[in-house]
Protein backbone atom coordinates (compact mmCIF):
# COMPACT_ATOMS: atom_id res chain seq x y z
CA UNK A 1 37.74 32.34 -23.09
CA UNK A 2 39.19 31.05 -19.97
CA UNK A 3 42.77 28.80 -20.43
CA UNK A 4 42.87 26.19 -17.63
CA UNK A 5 45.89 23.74 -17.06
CA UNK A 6 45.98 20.87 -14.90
CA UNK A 7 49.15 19.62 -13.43
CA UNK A 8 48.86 15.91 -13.00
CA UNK A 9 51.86 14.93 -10.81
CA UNK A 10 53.80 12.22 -10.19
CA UNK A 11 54.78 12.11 -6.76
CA UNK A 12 57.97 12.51 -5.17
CA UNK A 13 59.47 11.84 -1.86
CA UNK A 14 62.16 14.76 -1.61
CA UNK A 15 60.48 18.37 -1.00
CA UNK A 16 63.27 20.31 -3.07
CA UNK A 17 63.05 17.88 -5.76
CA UNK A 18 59.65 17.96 -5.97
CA UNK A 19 59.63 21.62 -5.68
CA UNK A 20 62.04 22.36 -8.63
CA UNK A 21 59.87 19.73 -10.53
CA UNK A 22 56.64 21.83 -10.23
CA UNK A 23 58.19 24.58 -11.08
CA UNK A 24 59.54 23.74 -14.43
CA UNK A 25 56.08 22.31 -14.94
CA UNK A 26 53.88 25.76 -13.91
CA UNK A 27 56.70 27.75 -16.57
CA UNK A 28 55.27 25.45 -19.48
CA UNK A 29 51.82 26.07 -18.52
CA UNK A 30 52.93 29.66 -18.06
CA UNK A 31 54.52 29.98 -21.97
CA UNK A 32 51.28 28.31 -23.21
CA UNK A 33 48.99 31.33 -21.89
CA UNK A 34 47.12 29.81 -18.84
CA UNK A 35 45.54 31.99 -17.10
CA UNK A 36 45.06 29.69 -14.06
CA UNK A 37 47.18 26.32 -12.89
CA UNK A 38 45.62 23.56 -10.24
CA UNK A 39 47.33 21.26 -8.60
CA UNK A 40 46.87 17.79 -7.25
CA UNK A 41 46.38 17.36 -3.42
CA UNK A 42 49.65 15.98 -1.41
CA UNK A 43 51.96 16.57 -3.86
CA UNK A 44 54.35 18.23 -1.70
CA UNK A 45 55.87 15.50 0.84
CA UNK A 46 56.04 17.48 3.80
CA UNK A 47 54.06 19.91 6.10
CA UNK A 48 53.99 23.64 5.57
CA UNK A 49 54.61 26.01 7.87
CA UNK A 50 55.96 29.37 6.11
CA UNK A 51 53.91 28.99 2.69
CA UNK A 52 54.65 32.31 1.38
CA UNK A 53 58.67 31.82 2.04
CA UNK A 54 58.60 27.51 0.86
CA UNK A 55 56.60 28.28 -2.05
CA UNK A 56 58.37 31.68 -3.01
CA UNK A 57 59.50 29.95 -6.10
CA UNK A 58 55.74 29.17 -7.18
CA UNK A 59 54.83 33.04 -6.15
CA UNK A 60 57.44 34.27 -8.42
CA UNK A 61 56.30 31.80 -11.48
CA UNK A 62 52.16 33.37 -10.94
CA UNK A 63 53.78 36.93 -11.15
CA UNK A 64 56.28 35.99 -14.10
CA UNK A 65 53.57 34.51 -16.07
CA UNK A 66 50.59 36.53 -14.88
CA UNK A 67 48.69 33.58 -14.50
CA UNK A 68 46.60 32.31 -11.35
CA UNK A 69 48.25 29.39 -9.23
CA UNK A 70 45.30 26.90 -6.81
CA UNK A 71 48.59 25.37 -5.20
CA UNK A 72 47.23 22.08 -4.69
CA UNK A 73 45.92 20.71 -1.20
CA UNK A 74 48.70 19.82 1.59
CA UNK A 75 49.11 19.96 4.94
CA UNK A 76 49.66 22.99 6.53
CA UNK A 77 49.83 24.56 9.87
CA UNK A 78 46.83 27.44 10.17
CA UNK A 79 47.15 29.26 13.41
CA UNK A 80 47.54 26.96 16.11
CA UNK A 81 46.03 23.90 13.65
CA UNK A 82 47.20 21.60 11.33
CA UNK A 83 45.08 21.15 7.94
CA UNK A 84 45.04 20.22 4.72
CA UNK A 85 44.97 23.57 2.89
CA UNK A 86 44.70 24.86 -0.60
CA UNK A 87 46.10 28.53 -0.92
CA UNK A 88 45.59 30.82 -3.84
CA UNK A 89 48.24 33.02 -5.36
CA UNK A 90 46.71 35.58 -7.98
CA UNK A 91 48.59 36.40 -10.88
CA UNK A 92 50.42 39.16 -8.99
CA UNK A 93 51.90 37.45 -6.71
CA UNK A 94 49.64 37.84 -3.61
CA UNK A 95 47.76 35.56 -1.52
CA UNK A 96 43.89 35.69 -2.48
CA UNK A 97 43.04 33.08 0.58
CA UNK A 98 42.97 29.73 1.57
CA UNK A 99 40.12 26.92 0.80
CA UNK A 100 40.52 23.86 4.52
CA UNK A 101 39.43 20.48 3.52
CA UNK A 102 35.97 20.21 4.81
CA UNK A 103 36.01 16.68 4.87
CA UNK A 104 39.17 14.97 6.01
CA UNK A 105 39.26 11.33 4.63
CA UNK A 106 39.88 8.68 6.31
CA UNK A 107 43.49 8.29 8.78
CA UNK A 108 43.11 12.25 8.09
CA UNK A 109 40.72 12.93 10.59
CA UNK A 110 42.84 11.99 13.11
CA UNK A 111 45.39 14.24 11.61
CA UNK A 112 43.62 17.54 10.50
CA UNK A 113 41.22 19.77 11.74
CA UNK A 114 38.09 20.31 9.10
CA UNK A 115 37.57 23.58 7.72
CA UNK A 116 34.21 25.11 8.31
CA UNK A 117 33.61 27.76 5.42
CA UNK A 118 33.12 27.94 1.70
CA UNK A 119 36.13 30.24 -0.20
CA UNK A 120 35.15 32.05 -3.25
CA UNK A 121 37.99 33.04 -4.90
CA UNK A 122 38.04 36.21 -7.84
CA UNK A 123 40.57 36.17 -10.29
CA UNK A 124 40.02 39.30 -11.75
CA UNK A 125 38.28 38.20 -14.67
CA UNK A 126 36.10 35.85 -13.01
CA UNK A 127 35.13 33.58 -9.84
CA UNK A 128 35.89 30.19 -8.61
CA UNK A 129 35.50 27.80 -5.75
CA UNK A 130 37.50 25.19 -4.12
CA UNK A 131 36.63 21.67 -2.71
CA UNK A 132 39.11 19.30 -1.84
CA UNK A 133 39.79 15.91 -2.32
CA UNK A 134 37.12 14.17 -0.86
CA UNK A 135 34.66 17.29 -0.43
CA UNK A 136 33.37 16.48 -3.58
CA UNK A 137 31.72 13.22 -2.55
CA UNK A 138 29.09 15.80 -0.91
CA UNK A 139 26.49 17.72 -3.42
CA UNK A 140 26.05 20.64 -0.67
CA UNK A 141 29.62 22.13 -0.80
CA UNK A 142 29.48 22.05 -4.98
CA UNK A 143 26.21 23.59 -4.55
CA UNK A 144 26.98 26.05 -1.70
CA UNK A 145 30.27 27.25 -4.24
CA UNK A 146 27.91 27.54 -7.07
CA UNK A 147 25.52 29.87 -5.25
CA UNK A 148 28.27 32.11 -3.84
CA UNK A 149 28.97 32.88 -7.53
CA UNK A 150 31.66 30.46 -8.33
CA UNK A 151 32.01 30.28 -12.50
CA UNK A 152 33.80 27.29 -12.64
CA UNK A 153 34.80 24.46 -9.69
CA UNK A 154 38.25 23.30 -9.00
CA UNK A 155 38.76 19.79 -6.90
CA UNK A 156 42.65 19.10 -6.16
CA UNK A 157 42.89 15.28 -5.34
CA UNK A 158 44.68 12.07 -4.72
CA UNK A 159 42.87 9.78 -5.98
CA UNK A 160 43.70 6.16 -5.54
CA UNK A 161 43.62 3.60 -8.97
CA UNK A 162 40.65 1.75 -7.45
CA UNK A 163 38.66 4.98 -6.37
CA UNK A 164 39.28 6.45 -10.04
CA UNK A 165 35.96 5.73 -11.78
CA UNK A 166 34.02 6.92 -8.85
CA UNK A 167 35.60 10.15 -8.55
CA UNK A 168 34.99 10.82 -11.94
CA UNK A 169 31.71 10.39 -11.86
CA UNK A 170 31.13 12.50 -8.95
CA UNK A 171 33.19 15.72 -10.62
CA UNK A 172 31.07 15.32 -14.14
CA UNK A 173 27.77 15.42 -11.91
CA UNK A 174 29.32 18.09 -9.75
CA UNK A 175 29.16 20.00 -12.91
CA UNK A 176 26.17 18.94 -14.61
CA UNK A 177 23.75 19.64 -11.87
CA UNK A 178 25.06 22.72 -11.53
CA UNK A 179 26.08 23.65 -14.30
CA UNK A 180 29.31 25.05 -13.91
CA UNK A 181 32.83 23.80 -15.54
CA UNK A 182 34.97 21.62 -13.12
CA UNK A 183 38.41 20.88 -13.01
CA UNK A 184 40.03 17.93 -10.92
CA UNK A 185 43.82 17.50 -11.19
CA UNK A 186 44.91 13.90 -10.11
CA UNK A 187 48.50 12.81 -8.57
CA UNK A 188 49.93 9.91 -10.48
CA UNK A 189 51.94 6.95 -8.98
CA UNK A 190 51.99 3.12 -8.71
CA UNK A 191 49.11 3.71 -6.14
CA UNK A 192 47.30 6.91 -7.60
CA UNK A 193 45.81 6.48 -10.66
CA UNK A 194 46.29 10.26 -12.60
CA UNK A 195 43.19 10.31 -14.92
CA UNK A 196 42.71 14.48 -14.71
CA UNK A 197 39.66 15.42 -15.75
CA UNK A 198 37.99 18.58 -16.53
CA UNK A 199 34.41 19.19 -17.77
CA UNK A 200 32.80 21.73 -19.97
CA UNK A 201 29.05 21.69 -21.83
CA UNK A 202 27.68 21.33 -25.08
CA UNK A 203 24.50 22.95 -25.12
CA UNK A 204 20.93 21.97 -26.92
CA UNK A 205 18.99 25.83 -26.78
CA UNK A 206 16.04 23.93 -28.18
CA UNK A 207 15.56 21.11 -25.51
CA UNK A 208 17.62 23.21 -22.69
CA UNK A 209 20.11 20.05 -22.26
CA UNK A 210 23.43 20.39 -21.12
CA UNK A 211 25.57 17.58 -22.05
CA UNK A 212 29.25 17.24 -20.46
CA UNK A 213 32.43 17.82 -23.10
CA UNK A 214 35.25 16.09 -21.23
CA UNK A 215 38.97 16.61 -21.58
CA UNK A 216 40.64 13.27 -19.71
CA UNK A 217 44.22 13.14 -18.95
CA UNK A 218 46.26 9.30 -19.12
CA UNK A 219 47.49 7.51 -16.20
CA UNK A 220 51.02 9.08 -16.41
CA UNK A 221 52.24 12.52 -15.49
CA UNK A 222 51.34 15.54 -17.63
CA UNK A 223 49.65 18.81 -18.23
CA UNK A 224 45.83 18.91 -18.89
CA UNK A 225 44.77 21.93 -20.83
CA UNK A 226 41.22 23.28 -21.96
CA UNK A 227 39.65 26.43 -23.39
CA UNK A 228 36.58 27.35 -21.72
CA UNK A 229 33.64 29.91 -22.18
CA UNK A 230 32.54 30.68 -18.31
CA UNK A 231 29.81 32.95 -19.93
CA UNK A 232 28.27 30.41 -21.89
CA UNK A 233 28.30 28.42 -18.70
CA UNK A 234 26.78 31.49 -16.84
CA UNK A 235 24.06 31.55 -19.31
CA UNK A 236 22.54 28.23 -19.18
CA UNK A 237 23.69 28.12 -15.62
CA UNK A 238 20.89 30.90 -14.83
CA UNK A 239 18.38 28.88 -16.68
CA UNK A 240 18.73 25.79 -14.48
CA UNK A 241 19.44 28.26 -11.12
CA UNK A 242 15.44 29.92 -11.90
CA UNK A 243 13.95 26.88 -11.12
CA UNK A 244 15.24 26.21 -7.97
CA UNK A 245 12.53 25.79 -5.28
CA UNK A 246 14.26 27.80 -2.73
CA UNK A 247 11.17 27.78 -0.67
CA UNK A 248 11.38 23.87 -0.38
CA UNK A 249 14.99 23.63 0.82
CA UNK A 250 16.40 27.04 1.44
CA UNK A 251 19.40 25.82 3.43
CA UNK A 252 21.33 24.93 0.39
């Protein structure tokens, strides 16, 4: 079993504030035995340029709680571009990688330059993808995660109150069609509407259906938390994965 926590954030305008916030926040996940921590997209109110020395007090909390950290989505300088960036400390501290925001939404694209790659990330005890925000809108990248060997999805996000329902949607059939758990941390405000959401499956052996089992987070700040059994999900995942018809659209 796999112990996920979602930080659903509410946002604030002062970095060090904000920072110290989080913090307190990933130590309670930490003392309740999560192995890994996502957070929201744009929770931190400024651009990063030294991640490694602005969040040093987020590496220290992964290595003092041996848990994984998916730092949320922000922006953040890359070589000589700026985009919005989700970087992954393991539970020892390093930095596994970075997953860019494929798909910049919006006044973003102005902003950012898209990422052009698929991340799998390995925790040690298993694997997991990355799509941000507004990647998840498009099947292909779930898909693309899924094949790569991801065991479970994770979608940081800021997700306005009247794009809620529709985001939702999109993360439970994210997961049912490919049959992988999905986790998708929302930032809550007057303007973003929280709502967290991660997604597991209850299984029918006889009929082969997969139905989603749903842990849903409120409007207001708080941490999300859900067991999961990734080989369960690898299981019935391989089932639906040997009738794919490669042949008819082997680009995906």
């Amino acid at each position: 079993m796999v112990r996920v926590a979602l930080l659903q954030l509410q946002l604030q305008k002062n970095p060090a504030q904000a920072m110290e916030h989080v913090v307190k926040l990933l130590k309670t996940a930490g003392a309740a035995d999560s192995n890994i921590v996502c957070l929201p997209e744009q929770w931190f109110p400024k651009p990063i340029t030294y991640f490694e020395k602005e969040f040093g007090q987020i590496i220290d909390t992964a290595k003092e709680h041996k848990m994984t950290i998916i730092a949320g989505a922000f922006l953040e300088r890359v070589g000589e571009n700026m985009h919005i960036s989700c970087p992954v400390i393991a539970s020892d501290g390093k930095i596994l990688g970075r997953q860019l925001k494929i798909h910049p939404y919006g006044e973003e694209k102005k902003a950012v330059k898209a990422g052009n790659k698929v991340e799998i990330f390995d925790s040690g005890t298993f694997k997991f993808g990355i799509a941000v925000c507004h990647d998840v809108v498009f099947p292909e990248v779930s898909r693309a995660l899924t094949r790569k060997g991801a065991d479970m999805l994770f979608f940081p996000s800021r997700i306005r109150n009247e794009g809620i329902e529709p985001w939702q949607m999109y993360v439970q059939v994210r997961a049912l069609e490919n049959r992988v758990p999905a986790a998708a941390p929302n930032a809550c405000s007057k303007a973003f509407g929280g709502k967290s959401i991660m997604v597991d499956f209850d299984y029918d052996k006889r009929t082969n259906i997969a139905t989603p089992k749903q842990a849903l987070a409120s409007v207001n700040e708080q941490i999300l938390m859900m067991d999961l059994d990734l080989e369960h999900a690898r299981k019935i995942r391989k089932l639906r994965f040997d009738d794919i018809r490669s042949d008819l659209y082997n680009s995906l």
